[in-house]
N, C-alpha and C. Protein backbone atom coordinates (compact mmCIF):
# COMPACT_ATOMS: atom_id res chain seq x y z
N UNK A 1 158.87 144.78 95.10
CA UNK A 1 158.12 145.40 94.02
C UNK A 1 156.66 145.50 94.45
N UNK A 2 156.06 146.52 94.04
CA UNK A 2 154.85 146.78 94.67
C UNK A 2 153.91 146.38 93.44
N UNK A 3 152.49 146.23 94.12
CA UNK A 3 151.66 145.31 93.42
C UNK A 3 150.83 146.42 92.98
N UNK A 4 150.58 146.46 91.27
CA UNK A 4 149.83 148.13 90.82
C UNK A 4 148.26 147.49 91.16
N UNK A 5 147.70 148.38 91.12
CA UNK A 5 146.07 147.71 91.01
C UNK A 5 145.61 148.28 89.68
N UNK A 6 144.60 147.54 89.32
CA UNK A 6 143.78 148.17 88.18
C UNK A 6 142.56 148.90 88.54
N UNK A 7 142.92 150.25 87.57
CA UNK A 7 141.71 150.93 87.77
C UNK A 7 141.11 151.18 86.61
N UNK A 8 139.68 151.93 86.50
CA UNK A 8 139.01 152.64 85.51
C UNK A 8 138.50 153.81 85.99
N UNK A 9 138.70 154.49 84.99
CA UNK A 9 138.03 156.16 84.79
C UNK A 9 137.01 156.06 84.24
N UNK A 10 135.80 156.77 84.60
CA UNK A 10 134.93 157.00 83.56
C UNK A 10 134.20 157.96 83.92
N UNK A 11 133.04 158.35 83.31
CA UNK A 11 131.86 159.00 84.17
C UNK A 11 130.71 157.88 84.76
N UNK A 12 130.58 156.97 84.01
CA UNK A 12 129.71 155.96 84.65
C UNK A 12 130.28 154.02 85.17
N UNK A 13 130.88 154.49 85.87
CA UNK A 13 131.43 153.33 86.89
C UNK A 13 130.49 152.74 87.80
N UNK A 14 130.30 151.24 87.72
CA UNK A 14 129.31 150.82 88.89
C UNK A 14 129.88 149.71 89.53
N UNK A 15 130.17 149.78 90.37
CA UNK A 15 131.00 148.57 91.21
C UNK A 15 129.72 147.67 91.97
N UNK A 16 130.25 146.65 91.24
CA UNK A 16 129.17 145.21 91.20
C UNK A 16 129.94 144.19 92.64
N UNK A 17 129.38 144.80 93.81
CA UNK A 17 129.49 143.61 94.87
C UNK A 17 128.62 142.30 95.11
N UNK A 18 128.87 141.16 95.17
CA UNK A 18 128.41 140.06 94.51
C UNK A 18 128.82 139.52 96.52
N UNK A 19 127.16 139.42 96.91
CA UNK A 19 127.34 138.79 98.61
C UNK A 19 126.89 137.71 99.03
N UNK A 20 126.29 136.94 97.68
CA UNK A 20 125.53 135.44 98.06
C UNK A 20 125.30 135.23 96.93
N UNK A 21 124.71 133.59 96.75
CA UNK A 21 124.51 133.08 95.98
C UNK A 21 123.51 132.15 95.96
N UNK A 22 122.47 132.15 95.71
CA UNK A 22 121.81 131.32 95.82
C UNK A 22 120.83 130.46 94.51
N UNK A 23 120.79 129.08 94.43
CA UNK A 23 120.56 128.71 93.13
C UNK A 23 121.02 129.25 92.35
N UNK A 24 122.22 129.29 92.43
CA UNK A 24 123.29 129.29 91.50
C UNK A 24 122.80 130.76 90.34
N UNK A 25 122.40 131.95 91.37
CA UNK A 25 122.33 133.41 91.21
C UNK A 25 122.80 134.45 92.53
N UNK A 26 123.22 135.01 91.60
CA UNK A 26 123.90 136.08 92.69
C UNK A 26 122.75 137.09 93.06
N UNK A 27 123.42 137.27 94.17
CA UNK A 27 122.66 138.68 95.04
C UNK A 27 123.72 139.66 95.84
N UNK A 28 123.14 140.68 95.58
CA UNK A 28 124.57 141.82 96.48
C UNK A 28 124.01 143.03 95.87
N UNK A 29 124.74 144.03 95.80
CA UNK A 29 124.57 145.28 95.94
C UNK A 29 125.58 145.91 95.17
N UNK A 30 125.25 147.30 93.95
CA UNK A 30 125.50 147.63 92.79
C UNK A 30 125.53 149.37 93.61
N UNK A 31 126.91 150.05 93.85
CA UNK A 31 127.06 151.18 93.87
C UNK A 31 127.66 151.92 92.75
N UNK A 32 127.53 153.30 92.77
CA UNK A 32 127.71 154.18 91.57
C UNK A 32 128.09 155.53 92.42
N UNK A 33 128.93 156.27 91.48
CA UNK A 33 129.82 157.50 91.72
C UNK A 33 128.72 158.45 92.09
N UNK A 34 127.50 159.05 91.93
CA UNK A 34 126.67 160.00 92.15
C UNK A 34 125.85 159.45 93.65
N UNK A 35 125.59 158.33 93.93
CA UNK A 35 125.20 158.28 95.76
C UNK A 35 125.99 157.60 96.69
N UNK A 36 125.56 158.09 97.35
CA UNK A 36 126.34 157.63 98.61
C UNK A 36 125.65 155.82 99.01
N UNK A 37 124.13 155.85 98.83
CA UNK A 37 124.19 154.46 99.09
C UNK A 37 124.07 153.04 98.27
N UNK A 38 124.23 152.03 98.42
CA UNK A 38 123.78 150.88 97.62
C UNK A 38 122.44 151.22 97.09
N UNK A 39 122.23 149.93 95.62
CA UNK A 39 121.42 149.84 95.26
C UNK A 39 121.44 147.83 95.21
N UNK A 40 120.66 147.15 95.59
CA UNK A 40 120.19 146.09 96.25
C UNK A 40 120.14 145.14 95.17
N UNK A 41 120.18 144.09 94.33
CA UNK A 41 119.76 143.01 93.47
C UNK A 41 119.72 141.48 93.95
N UNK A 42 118.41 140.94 93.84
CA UNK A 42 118.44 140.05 93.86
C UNK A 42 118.54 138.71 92.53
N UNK A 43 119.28 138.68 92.17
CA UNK A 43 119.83 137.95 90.50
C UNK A 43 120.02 138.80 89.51
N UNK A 44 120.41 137.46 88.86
CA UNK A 44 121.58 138.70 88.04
C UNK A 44 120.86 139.58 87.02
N UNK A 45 119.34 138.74 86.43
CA UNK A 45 118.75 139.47 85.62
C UNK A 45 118.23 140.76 85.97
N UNK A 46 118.19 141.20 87.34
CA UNK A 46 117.95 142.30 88.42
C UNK A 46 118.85 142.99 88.30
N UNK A 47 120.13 142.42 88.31
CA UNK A 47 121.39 143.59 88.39
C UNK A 47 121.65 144.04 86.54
N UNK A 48 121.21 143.15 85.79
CA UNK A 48 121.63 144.15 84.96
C UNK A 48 120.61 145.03 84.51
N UNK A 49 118.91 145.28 85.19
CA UNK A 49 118.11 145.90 84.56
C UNK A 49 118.27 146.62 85.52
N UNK A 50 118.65 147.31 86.80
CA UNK A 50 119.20 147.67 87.74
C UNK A 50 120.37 148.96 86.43
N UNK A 51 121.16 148.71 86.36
CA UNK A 51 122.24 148.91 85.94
C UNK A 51 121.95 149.57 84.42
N UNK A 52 121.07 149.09 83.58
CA UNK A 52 120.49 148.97 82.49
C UNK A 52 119.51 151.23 82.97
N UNK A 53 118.87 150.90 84.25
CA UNK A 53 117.85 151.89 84.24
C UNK A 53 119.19 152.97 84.83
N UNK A 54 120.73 152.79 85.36
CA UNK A 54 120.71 153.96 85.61
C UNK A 54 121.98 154.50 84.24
N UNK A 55 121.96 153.94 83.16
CA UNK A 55 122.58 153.87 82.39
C UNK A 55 121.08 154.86 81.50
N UNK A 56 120.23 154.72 81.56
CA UNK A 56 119.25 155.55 81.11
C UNK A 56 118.88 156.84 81.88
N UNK A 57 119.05 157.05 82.58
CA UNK A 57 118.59 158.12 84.04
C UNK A 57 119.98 158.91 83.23
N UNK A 58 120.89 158.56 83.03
CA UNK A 58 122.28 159.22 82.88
C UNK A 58 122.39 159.62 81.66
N UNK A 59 121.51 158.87 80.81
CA UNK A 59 121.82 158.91 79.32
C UNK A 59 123.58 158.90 78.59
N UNK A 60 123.93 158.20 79.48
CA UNK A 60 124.99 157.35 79.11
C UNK A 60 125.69 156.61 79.22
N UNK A 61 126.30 155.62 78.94
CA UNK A 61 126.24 155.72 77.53
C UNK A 61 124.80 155.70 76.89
N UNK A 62 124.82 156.15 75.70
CA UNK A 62 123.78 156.51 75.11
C UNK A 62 123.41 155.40 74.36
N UNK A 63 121.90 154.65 74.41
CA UNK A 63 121.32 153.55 74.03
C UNK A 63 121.87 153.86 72.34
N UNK A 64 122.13 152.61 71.43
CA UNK A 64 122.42 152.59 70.19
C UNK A 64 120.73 152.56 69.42
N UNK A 65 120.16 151.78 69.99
CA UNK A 65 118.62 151.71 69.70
C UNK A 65 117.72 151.63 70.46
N UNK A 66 116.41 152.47 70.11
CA UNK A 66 115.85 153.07 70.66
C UNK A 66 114.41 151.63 71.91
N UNK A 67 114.26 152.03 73.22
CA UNK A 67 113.71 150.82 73.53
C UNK A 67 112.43 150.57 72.98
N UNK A 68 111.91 149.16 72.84
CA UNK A 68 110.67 148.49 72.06
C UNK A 68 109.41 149.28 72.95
N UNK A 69 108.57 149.60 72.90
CA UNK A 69 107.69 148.97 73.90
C UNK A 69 106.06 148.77 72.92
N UNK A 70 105.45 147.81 73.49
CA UNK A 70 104.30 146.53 73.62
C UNK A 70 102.98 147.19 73.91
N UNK A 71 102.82 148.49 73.95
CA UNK A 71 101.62 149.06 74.67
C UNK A 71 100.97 149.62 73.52
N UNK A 72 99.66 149.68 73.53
CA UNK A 72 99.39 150.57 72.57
C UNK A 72 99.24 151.80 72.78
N UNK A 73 99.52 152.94 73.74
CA UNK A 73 99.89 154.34 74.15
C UNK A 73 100.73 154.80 72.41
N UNK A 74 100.55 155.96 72.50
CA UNK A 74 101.35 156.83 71.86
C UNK A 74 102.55 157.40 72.56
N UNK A 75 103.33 157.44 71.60
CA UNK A 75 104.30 157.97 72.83
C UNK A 75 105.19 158.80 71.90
N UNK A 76 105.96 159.71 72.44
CA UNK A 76 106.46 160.94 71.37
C UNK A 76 108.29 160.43 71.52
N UNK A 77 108.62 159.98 70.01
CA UNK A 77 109.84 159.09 70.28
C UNK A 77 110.98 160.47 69.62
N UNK A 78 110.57 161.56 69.83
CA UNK A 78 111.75 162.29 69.10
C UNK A 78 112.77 162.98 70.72
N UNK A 79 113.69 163.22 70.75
CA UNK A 79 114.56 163.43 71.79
C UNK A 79 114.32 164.31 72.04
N UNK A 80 114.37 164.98 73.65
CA UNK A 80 114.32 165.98 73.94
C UNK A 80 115.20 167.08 73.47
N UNK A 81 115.30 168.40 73.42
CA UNK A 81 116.16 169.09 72.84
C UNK A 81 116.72 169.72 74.34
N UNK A 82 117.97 170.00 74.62
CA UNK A 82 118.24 170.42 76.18
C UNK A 82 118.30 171.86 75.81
N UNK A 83 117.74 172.02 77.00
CA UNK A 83 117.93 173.89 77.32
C UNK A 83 119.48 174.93 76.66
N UNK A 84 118.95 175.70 76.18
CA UNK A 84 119.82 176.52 75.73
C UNK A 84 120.66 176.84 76.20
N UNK A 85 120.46 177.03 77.60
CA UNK A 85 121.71 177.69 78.47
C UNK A 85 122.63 176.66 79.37
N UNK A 86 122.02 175.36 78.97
CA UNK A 86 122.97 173.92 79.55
C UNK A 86 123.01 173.18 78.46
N UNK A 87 124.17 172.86 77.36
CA UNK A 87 124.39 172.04 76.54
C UNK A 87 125.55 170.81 77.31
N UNK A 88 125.46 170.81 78.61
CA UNK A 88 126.36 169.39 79.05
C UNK A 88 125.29 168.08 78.73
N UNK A 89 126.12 167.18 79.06
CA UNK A 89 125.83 165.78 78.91
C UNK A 89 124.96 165.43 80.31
N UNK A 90 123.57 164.77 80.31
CA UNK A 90 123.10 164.89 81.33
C UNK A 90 123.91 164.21 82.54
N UNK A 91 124.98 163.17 82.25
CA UNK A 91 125.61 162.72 83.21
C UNK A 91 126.40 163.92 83.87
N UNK A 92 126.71 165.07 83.21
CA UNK A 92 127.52 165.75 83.88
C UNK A 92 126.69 167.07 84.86
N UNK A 93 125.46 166.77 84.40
CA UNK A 93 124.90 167.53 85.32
C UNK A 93 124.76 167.15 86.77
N UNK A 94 124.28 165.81 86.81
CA UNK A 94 124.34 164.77 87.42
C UNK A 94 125.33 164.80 88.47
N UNK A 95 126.04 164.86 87.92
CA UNK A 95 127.88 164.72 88.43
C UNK A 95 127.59 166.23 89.53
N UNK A 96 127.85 166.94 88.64
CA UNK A 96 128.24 168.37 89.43
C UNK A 96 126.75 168.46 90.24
N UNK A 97 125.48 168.27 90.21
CA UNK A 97 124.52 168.99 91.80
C UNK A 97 125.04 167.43 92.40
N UNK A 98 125.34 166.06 92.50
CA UNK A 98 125.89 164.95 93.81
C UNK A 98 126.97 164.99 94.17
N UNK A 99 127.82 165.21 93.21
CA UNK A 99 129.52 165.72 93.76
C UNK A 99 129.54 163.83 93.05
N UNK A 100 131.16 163.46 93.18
CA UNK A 100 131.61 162.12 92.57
C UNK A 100 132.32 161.54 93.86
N UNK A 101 131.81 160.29 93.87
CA UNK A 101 132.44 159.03 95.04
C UNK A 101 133.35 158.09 94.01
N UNK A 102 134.40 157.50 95.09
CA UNK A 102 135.10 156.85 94.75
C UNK A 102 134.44 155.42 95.21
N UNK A 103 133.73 154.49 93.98
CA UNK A 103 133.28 153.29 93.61
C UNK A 103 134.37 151.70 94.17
N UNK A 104 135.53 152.29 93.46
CA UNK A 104 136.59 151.45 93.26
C UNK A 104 137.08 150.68 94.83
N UNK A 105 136.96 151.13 95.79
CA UNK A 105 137.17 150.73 97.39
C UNK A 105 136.10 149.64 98.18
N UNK A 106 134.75 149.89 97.05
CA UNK A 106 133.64 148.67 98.00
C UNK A 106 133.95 146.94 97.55
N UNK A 107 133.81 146.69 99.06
CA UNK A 107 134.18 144.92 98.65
C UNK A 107 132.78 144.10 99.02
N UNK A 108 132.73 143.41 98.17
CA UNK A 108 131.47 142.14 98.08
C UNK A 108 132.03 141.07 98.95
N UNK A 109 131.03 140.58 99.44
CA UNK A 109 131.65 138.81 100.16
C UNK A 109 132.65 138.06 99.42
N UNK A 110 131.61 137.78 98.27
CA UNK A 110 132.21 136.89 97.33
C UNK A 110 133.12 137.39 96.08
N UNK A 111 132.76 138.44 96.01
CA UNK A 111 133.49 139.18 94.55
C UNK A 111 133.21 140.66 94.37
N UNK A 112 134.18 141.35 93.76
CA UNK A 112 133.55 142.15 93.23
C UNK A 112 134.29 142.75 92.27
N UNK A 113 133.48 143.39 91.36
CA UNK A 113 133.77 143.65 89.94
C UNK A 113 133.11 145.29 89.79
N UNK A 114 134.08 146.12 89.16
CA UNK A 114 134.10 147.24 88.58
C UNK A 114 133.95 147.08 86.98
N UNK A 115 132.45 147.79 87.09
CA UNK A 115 132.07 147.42 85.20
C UNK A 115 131.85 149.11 84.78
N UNK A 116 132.67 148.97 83.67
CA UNK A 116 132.42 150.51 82.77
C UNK A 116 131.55 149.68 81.53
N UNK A 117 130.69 150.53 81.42
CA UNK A 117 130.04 150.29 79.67
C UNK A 117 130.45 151.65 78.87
N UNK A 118 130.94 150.87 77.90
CA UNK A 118 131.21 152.01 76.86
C UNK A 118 130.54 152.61 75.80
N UNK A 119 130.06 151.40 75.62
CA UNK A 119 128.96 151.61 74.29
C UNK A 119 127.44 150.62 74.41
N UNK A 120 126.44 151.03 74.17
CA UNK A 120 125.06 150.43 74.15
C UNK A 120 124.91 149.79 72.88
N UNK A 121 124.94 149.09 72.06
CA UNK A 121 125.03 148.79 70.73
C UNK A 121 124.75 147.74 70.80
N UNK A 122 124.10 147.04 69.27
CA UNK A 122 123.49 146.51 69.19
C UNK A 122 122.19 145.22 70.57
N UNK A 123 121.91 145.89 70.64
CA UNK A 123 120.60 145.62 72.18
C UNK A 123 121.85 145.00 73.29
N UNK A 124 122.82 145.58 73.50
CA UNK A 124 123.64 144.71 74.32
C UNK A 124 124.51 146.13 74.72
N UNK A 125 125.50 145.52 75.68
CA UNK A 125 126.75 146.35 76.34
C UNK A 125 128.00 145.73 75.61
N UNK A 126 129.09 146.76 75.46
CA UNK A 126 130.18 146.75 74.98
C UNK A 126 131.08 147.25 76.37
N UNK A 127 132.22 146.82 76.75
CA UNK A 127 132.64 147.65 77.80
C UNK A 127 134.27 146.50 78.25
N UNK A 128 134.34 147.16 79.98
CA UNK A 128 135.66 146.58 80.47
C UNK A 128 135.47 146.31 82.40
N UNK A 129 135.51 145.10 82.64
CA UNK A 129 135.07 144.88 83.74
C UNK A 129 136.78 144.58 84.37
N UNK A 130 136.92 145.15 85.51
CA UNK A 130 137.65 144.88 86.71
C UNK A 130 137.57 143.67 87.62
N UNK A 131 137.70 142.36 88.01
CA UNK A 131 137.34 141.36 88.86
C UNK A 131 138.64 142.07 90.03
N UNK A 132 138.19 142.45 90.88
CA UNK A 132 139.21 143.03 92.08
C UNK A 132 139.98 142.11 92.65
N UNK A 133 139.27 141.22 93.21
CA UNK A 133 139.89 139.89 93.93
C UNK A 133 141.18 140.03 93.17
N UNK A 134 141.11 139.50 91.61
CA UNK A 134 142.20 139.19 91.01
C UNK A 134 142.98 140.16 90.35
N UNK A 135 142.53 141.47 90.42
CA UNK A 135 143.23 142.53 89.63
C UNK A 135 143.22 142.78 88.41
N UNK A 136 142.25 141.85 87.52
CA UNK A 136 142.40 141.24 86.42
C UNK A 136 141.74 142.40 85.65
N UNK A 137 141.94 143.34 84.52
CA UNK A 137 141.09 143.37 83.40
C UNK A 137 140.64 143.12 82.46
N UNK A 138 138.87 142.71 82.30
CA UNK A 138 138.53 142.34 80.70
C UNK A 138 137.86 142.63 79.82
N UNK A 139 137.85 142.18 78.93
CA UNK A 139 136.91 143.76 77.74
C UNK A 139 135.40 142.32 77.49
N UNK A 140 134.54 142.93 77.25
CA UNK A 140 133.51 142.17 77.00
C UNK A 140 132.73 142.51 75.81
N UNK A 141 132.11 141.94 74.82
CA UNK A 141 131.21 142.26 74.17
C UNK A 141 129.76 142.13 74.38
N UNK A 142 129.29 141.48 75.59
CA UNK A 142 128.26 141.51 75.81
C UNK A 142 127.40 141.51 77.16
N UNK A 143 126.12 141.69 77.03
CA UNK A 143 126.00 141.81 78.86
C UNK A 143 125.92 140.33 79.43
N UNK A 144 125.87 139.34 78.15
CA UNK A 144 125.58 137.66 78.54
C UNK A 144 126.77 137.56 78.88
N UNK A 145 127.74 138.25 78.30
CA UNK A 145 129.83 137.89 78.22
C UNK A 145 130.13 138.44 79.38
N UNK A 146 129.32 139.94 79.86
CA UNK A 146 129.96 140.07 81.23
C UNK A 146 129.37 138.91 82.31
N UNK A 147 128.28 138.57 82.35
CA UNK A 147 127.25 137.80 83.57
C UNK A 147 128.72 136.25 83.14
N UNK A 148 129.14 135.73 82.18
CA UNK A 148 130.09 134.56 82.35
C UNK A 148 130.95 135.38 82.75
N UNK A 149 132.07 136.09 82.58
CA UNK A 149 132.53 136.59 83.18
C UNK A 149 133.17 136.75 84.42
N UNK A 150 132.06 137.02 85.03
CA UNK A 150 131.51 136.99 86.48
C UNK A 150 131.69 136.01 87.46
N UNK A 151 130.55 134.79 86.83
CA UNK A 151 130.05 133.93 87.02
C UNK A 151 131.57 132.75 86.74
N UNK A 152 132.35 133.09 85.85
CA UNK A 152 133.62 132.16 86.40
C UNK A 152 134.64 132.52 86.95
N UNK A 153 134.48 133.99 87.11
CA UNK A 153 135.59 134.38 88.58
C UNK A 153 135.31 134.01 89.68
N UNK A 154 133.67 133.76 89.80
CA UNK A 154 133.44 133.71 91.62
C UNK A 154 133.77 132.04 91.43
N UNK A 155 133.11 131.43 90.44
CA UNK A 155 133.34 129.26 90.55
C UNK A 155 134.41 129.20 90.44
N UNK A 156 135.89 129.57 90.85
CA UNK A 156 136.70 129.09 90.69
C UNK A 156 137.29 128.53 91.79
């Protein structure tokens, strides 16, 4: 009997390779379907603001609330309206001028994990992470729930 693997579909897939550890934080390298190369983190609070900025670049999933910021600048908080003659989703623009890579094939030293976010809601991630090693899928409610997660697939 052959062994199925688990996969995910999405438009925004980021396969979380996890290559060291040090003081008990990870470091490794976070690829995504639109480049061809890594993107680098050193801890985890790195990988998810890492992950966090290209989840914004993509505008999706789409933040549930809108971000704080601390400055006193003005800043014009109403959404852009997209061009008339392109009503896609900016991820799909995205998509079509890089062309789409297959995420699901990169391996970390220590681990690695395929994370979809589904939803941005309440200041957190909603979603379904892949641990490859084990084949395992799990749904998470949060980005603290994915980092345990994580963090007790590789201590085991």
């Amino acid at each position: 009997m052959s062994e199925s693997k688990q996969m995910l579909f999405a438009k925004n897939l980021i396969c979380v390779c996890i290559n060291d550890n040090q003081d008990a934080d990870y470091q490794g390298v976070l690829y995504h379907q639109y480049a061809d190369g890594p993107i680098e983190f050193n801890g985890t609070a790195e990988m998810v603001i890492e992950m966090e900025k290209l989840f914004d670049e993509w505008d999706f999933p789409q933040r549930g609330l809108a971000e704080r910021k601390f400055d006193k600048k003005k800043e014009n908080h109403s959404r852009p309206v997209p061009d008339s003659d392109d009503d896609r989703l900016k991820i799909e623009i995205i998509s079509d001028a890089n062309g789409v890579r297959n995420v699901q094939n990169k391996k970390g030293k220590l681990g690695t994990f395929v994370v979809q976010v589904v939803f941005r809601q309440d200041a957190t991630w909603q979603g379904h992470v892949i641990h490859q090693e084990e084949n395992e899928k799990i749904d998470f409610g949060s980005a603290l729930e994915l980092i345990r997660i994580m963090d007790r697939a590789l201590t085991k």
